[in-house]
N, C-alpha and C. Protein backbone atom coordinates (compact mmCIF):
# COMPACT_ATOMS: atom_id res chain seq x y z
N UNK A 1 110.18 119.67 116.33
CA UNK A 1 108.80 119.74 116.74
C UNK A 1 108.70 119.29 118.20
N UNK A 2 108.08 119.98 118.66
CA UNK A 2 107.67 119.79 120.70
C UNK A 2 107.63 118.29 120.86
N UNK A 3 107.57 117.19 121.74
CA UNK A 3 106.75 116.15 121.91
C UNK A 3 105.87 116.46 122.90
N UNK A 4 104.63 116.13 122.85
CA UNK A 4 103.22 116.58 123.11
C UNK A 4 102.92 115.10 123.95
N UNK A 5 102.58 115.26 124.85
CA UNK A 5 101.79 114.07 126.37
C UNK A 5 100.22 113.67 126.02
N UNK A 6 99.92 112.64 126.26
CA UNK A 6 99.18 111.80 125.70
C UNK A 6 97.94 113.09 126.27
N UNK A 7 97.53 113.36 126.98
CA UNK A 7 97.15 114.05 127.82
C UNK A 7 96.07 115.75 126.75
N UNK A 8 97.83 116.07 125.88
CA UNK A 8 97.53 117.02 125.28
C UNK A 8 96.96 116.99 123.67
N UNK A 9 97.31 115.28 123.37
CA UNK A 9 96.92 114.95 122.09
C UNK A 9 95.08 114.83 121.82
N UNK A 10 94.87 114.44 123.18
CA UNK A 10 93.74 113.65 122.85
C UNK A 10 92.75 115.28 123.09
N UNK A 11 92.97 115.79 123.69
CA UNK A 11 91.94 117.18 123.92
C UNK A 11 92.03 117.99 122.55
N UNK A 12 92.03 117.66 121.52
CA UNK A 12 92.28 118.69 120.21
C UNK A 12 90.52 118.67 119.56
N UNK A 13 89.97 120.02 119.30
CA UNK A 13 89.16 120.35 118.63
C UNK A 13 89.03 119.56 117.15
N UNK A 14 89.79 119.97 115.88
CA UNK A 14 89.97 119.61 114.98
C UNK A 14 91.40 119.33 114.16
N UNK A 15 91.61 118.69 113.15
CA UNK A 15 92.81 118.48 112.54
C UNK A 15 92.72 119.36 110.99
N UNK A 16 93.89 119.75 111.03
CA UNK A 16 93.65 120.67 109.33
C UNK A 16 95.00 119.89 108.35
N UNK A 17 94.42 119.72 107.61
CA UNK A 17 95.63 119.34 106.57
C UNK A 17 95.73 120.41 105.36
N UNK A 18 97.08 120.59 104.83
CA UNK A 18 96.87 121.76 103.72
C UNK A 18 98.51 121.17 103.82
N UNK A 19 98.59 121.98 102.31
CA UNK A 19 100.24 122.27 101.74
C UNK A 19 101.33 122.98 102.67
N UNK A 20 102.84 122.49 102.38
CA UNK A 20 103.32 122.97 103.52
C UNK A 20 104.31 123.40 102.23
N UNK A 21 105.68 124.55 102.50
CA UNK A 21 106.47 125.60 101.37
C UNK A 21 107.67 124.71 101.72
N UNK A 22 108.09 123.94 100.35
CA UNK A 22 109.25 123.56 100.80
C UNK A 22 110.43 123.90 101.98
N UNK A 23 110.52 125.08 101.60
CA UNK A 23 110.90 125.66 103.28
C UNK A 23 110.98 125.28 104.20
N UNK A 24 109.65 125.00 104.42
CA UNK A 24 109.17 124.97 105.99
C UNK A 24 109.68 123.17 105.99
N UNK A 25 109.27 122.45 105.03
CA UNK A 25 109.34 120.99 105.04
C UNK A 25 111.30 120.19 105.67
N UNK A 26 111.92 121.55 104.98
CA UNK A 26 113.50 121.66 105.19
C UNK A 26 113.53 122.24 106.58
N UNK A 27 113.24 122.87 107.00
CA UNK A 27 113.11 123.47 108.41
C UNK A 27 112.89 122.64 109.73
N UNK A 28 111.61 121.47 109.12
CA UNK A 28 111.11 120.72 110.24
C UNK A 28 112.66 119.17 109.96
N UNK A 29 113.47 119.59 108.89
CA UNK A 29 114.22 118.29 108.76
C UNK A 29 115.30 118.52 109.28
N UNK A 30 116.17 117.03 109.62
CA UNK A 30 116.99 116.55 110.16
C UNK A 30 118.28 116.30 109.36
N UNK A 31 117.87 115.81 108.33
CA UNK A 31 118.41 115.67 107.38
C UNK A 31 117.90 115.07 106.19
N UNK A 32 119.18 115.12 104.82
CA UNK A 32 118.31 113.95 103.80
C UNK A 32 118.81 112.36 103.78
N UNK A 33 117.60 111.77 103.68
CA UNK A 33 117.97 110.60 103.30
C UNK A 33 118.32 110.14 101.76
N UNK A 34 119.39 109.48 101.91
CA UNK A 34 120.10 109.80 100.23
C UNK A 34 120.21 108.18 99.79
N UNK A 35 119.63 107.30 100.66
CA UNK A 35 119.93 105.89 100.17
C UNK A 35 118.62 104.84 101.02
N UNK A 36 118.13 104.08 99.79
CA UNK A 36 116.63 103.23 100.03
C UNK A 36 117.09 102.27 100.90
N UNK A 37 118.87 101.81 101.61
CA UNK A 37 118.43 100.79 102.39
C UNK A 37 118.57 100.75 104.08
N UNK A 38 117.95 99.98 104.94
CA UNK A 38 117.66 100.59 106.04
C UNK A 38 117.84 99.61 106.62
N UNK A 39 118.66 98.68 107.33
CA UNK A 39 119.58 98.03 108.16
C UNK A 39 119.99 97.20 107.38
N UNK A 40 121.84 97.18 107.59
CA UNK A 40 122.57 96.24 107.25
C UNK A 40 122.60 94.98 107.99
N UNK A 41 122.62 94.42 106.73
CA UNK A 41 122.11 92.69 107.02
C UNK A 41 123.10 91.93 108.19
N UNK A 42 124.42 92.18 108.23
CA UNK A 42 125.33 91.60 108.82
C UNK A 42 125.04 92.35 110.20
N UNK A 43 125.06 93.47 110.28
CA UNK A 43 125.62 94.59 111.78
C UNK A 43 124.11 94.10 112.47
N UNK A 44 122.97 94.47 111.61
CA UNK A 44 121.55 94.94 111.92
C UNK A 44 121.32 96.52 112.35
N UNK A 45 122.17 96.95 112.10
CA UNK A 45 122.45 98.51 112.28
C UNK A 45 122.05 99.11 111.47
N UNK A 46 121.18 100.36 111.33
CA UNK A 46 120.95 101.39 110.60
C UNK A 46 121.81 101.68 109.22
N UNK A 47 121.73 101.64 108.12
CA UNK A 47 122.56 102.28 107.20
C UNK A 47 122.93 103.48 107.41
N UNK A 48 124.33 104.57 107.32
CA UNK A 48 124.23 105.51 107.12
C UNK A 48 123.37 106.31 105.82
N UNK A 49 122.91 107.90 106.00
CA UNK A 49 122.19 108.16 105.22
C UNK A 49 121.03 106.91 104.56
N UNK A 50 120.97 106.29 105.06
CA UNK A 50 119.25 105.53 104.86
C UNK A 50 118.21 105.91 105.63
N UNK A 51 116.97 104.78 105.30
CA UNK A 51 115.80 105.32 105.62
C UNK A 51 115.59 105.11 107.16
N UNK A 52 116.79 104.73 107.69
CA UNK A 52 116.51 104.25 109.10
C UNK A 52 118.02 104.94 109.98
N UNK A 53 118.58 105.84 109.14
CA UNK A 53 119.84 106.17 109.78
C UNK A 53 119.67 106.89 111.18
N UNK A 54 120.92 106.95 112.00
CA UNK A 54 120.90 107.31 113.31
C UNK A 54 120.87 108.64 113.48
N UNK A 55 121.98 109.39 112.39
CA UNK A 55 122.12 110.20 112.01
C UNK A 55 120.90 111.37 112.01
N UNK A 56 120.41 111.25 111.40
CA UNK A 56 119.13 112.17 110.50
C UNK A 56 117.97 111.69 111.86
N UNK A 57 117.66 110.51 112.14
CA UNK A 57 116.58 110.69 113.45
C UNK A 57 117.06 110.20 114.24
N UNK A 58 118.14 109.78 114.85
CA UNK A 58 118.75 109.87 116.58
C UNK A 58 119.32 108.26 116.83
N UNK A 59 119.56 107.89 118.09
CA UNK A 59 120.25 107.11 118.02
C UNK A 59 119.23 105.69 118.12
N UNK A 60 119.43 104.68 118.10
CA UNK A 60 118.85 102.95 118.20
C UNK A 60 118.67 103.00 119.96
N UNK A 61 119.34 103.47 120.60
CA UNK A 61 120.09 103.14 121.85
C UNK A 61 120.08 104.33 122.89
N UNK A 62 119.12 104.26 124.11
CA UNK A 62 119.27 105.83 124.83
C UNK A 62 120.67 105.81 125.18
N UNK A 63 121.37 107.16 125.14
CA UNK A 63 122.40 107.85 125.80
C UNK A 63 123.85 106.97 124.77
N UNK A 64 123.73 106.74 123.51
CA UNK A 64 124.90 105.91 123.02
C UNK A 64 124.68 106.36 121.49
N UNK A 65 125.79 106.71 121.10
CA UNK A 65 126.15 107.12 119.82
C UNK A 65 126.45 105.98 118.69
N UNK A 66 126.15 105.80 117.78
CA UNK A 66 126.74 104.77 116.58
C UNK A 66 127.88 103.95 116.59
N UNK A 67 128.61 104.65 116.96
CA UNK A 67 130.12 104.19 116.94
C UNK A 67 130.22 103.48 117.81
N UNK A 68 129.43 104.07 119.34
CA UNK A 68 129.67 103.81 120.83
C UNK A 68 130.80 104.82 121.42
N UNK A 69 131.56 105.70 121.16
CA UNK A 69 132.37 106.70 121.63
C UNK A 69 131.89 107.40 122.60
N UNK A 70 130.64 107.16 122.24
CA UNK A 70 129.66 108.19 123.99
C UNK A 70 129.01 107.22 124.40
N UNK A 71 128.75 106.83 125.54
CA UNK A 71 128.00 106.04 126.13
C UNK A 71 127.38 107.02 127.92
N UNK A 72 126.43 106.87 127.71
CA UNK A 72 125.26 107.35 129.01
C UNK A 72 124.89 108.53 129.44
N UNK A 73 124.32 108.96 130.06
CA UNK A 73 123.30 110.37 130.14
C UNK A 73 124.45 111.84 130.46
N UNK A 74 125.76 111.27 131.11
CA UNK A 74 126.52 112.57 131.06
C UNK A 74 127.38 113.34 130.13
N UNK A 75 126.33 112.76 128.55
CA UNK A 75 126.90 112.87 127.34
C UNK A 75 126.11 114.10 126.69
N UNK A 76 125.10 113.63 127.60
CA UNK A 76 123.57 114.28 127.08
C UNK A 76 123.70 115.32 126.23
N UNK A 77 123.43 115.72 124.47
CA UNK A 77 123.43 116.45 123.93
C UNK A 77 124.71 116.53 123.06
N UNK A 78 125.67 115.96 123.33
CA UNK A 78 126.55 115.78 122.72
C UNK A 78 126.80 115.53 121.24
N UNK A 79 127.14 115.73 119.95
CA UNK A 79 127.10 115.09 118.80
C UNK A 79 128.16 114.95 118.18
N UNK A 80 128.55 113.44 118.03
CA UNK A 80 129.38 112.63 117.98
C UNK A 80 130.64 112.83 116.71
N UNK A 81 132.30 113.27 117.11
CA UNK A 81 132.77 113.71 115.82
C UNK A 81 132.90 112.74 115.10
N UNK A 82 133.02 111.38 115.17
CA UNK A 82 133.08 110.44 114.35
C UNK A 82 132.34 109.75 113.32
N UNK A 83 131.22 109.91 114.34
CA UNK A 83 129.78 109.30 113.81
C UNK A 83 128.42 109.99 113.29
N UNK A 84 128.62 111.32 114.12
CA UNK A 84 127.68 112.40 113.83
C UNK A 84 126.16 112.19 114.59
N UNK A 85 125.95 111.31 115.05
CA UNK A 85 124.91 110.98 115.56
C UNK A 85 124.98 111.47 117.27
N UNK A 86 123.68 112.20 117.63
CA UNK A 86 123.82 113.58 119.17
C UNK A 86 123.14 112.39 119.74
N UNK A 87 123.81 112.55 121.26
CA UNK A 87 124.24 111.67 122.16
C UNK A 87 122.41 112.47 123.35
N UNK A 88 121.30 111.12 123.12
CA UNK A 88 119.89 111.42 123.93
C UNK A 88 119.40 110.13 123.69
N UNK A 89 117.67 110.67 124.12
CA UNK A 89 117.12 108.81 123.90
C UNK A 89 116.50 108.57 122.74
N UNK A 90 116.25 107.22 122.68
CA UNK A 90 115.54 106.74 121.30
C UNK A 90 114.88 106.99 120.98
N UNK A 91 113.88 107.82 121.77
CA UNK A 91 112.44 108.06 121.46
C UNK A 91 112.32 109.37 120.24
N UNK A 92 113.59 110.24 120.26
CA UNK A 92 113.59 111.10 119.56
C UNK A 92 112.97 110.53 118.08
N UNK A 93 113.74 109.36 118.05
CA UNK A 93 113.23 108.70 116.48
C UNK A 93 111.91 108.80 116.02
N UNK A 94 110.93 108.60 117.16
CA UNK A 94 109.62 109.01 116.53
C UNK A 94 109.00 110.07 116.14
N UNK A 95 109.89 111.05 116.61
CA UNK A 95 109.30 112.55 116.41
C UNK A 95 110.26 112.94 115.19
N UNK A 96 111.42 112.81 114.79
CA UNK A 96 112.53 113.24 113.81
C UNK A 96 112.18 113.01 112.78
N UNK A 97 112.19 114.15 111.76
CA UNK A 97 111.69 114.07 110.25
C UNK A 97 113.11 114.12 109.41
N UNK A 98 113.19 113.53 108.36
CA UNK A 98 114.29 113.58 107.12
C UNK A 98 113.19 113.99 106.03
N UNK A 99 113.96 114.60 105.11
CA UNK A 99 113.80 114.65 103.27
C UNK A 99 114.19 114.00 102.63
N UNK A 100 113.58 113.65 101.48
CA UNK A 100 114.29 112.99 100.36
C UNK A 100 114.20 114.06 99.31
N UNK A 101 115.10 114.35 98.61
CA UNK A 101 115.20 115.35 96.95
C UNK A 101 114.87 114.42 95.99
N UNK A 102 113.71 115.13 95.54
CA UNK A 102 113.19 113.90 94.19
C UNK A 102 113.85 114.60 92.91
N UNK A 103 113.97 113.51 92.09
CA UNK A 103 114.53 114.19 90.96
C UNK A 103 113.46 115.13 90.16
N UNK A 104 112.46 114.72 89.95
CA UNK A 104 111.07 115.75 89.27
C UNK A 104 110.33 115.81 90.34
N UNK A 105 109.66 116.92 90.19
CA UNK A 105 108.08 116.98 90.76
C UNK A 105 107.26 116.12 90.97
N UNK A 106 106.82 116.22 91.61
CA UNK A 106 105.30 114.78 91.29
C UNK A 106 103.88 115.62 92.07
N UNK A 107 103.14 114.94 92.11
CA UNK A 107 101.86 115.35 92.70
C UNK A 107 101.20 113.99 93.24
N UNK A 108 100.67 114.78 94.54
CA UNK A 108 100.26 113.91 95.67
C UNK A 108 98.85 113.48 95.35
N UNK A 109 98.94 112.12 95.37
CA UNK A 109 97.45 111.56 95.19
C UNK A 109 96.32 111.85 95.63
N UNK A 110 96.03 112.53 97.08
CA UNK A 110 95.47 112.82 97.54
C UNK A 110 94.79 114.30 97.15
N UNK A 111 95.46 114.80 96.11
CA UNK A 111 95.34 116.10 95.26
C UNK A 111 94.56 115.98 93.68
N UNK A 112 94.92 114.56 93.79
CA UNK A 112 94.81 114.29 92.15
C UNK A 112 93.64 113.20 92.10
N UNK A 113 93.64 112.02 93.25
CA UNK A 113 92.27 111.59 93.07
C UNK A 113 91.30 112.10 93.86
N UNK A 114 91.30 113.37 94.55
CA UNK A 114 90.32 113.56 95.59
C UNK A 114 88.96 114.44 94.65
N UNK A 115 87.64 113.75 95.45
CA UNK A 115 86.58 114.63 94.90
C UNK A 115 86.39 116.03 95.64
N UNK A 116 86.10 116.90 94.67
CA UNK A 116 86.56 117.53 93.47
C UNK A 116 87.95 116.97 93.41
N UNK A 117 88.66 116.88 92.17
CA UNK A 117 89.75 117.17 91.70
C UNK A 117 90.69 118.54 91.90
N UNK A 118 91.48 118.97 92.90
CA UNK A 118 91.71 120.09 93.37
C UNK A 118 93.09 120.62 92.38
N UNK A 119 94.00 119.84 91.89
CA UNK A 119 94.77 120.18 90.16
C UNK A 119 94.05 120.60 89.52
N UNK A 120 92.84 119.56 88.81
CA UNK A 120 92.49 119.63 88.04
C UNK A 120 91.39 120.84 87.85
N UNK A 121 91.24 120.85 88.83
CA UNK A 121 90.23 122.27 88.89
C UNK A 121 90.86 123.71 88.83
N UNK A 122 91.67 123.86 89.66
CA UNK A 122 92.83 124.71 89.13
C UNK A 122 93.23 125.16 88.03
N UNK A 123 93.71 124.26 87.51
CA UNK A 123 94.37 124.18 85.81
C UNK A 123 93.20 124.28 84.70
N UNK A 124 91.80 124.18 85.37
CA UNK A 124 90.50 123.59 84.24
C UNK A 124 90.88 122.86 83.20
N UNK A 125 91.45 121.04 84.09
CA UNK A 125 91.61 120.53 82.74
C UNK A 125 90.60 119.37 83.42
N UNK A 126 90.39 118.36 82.59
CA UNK A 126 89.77 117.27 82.98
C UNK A 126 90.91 116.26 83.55
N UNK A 127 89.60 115.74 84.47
CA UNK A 127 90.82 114.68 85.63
C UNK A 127 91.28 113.59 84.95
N UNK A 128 90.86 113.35 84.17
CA UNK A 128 91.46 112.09 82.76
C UNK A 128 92.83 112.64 82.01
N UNK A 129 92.56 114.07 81.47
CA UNK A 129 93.37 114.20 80.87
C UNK A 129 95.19 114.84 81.72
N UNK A 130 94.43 115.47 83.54
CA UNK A 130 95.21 115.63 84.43
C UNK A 130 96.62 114.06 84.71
N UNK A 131 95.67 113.15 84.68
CA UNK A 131 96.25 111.89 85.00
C UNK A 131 97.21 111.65 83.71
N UNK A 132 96.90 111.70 82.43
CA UNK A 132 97.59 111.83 81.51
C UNK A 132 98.94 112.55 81.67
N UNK A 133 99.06 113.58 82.04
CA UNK A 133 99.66 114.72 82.26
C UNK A 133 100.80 114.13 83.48
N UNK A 134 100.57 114.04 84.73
CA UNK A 134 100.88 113.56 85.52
C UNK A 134 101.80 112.39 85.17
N UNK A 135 101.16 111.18 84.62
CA UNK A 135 101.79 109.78 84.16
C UNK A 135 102.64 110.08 82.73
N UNK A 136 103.17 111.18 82.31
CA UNK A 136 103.86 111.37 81.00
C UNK A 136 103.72 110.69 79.99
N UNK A 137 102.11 110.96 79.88
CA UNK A 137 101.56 110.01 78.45
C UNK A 137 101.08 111.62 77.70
N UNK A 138 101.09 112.50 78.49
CA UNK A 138 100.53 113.94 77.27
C UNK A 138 101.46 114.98 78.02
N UNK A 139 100.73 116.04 77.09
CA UNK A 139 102.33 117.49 77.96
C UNK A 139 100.51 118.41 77.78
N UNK A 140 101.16 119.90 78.86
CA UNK A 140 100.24 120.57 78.67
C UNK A 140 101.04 122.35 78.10
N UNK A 141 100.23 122.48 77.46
CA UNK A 141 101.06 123.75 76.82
C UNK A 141 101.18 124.77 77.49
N UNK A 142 102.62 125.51 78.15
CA UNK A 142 102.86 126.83 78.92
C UNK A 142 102.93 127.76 78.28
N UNK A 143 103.52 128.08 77.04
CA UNK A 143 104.51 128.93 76.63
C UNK A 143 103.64 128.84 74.78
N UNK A 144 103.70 129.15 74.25
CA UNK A 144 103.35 129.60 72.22
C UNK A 144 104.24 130.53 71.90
N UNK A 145 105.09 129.69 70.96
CA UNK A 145 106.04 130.95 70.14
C UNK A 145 104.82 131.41 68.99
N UNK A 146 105.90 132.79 68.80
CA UNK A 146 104.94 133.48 67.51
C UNK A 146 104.51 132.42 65.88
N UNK A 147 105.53 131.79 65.89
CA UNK A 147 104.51 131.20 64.53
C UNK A 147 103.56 129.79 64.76
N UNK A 148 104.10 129.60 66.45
CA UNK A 148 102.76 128.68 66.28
C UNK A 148 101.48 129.04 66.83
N UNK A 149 100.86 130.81 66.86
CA UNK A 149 99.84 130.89 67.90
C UNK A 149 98.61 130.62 66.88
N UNK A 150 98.94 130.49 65.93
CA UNK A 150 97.36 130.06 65.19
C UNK A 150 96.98 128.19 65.79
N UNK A 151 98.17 127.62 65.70
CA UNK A 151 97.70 126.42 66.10
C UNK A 151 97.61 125.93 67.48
N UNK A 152 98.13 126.34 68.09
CA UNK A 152 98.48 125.97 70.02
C UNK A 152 97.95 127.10 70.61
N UNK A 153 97.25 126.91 72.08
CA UNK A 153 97.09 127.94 72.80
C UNK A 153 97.33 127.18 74.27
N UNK A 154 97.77 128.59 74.86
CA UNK A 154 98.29 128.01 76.46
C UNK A 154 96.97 127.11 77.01
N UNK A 155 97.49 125.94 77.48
CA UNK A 155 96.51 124.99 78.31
C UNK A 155 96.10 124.35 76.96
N UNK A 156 96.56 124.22 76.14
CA UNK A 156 95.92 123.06 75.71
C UNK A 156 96.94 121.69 75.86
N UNK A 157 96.19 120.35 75.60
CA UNK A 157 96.56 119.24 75.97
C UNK A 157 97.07 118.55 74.55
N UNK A 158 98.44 118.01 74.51
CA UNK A 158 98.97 117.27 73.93
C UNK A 158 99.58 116.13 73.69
N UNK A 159 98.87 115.25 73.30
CA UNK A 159 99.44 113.84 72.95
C UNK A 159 100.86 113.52 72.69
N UNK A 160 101.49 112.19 72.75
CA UNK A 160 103.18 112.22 72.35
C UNK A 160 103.21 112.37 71.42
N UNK A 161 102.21 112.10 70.59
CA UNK A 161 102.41 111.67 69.07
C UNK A 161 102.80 114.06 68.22
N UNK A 162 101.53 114.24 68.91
CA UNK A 162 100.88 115.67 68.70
C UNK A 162 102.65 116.50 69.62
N UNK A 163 102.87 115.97 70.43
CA UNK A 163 103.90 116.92 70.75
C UNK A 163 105.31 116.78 69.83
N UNK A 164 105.36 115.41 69.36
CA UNK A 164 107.02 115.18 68.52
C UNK A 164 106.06 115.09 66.94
């Protein structure tokens, strides 16, 4: 993503928020982050693959690689065979996005408690029973085999007890 001058931030009409296609979310990334901890206690250094790695958003240090194998601006662009971390300034860190791979799905709060309910309206279920759904206290029905269509119909809501 560009970095944008204070200049060009502040002159903006409006802000839009909306869903972005996994895709695109992989596209704007750097890499994944595959581990919750984010400087080692002894070094004070970045974990690799953590939430603070050099790797995935750039280096701690302008013009110096992890290892230190590159050191200063006639490196510029360089990315490091040892360490993997491309040889620029720190500032990149603020602009550099990573992923994390969740193991399930989830849904964003901002989807699920917002007025209207924008799931729940969707799906026409109630936002009580959405939250249910969500927190794996009920299931919602996709699919009816043939001998159960007298009793189940798609979208309806089921309890643990009602599903086992």
């Amino acid at each position: 993503m560009p970095t944008k001058s204070k200049e060009t931030i502040s002159g903006f009409d409006y802000l839009k928020i909306g869903l972005v296609s996994t895709e695109r979310i992989l596209s704007w990334s750097h890499g994944e982050v595959e581990k919750p901890e984010t400087i080692n206690y002894r070094t004070f250094r970045p974990e690799r693959n953590g939430l603070f790695c050099e790797k995935i958003f750039g280096p701690v240090k302008d013009w110096e690689c992890s290892c230190g194998r590159y050191k200063r601006v006639r490196y510029k662009g360089i990315v490091c065979e040892r360490c993997g971390v491309e040889v620029t300034t720190a500032k990149v860190r603020r602009e550099r996005m990573g992923h994390i791979r969740l193991a399930v799905p989830v849904a964003h709060i901002w989807f699920l408690r917002s007025t209207p309910g924008y799931i729940s309206l969707m799906l026409d279920v109630s936002s009580t029973d959405l939250d249910k759904v969500v927190y794996y206290d009920s299931y919602i029905v996709t699919e009816v085999s043939d001998d159960l269509k007298s009793k189940l119909k798609v979208g309806d809501i089921l309890s643990e007890i009602q599903y086992h």
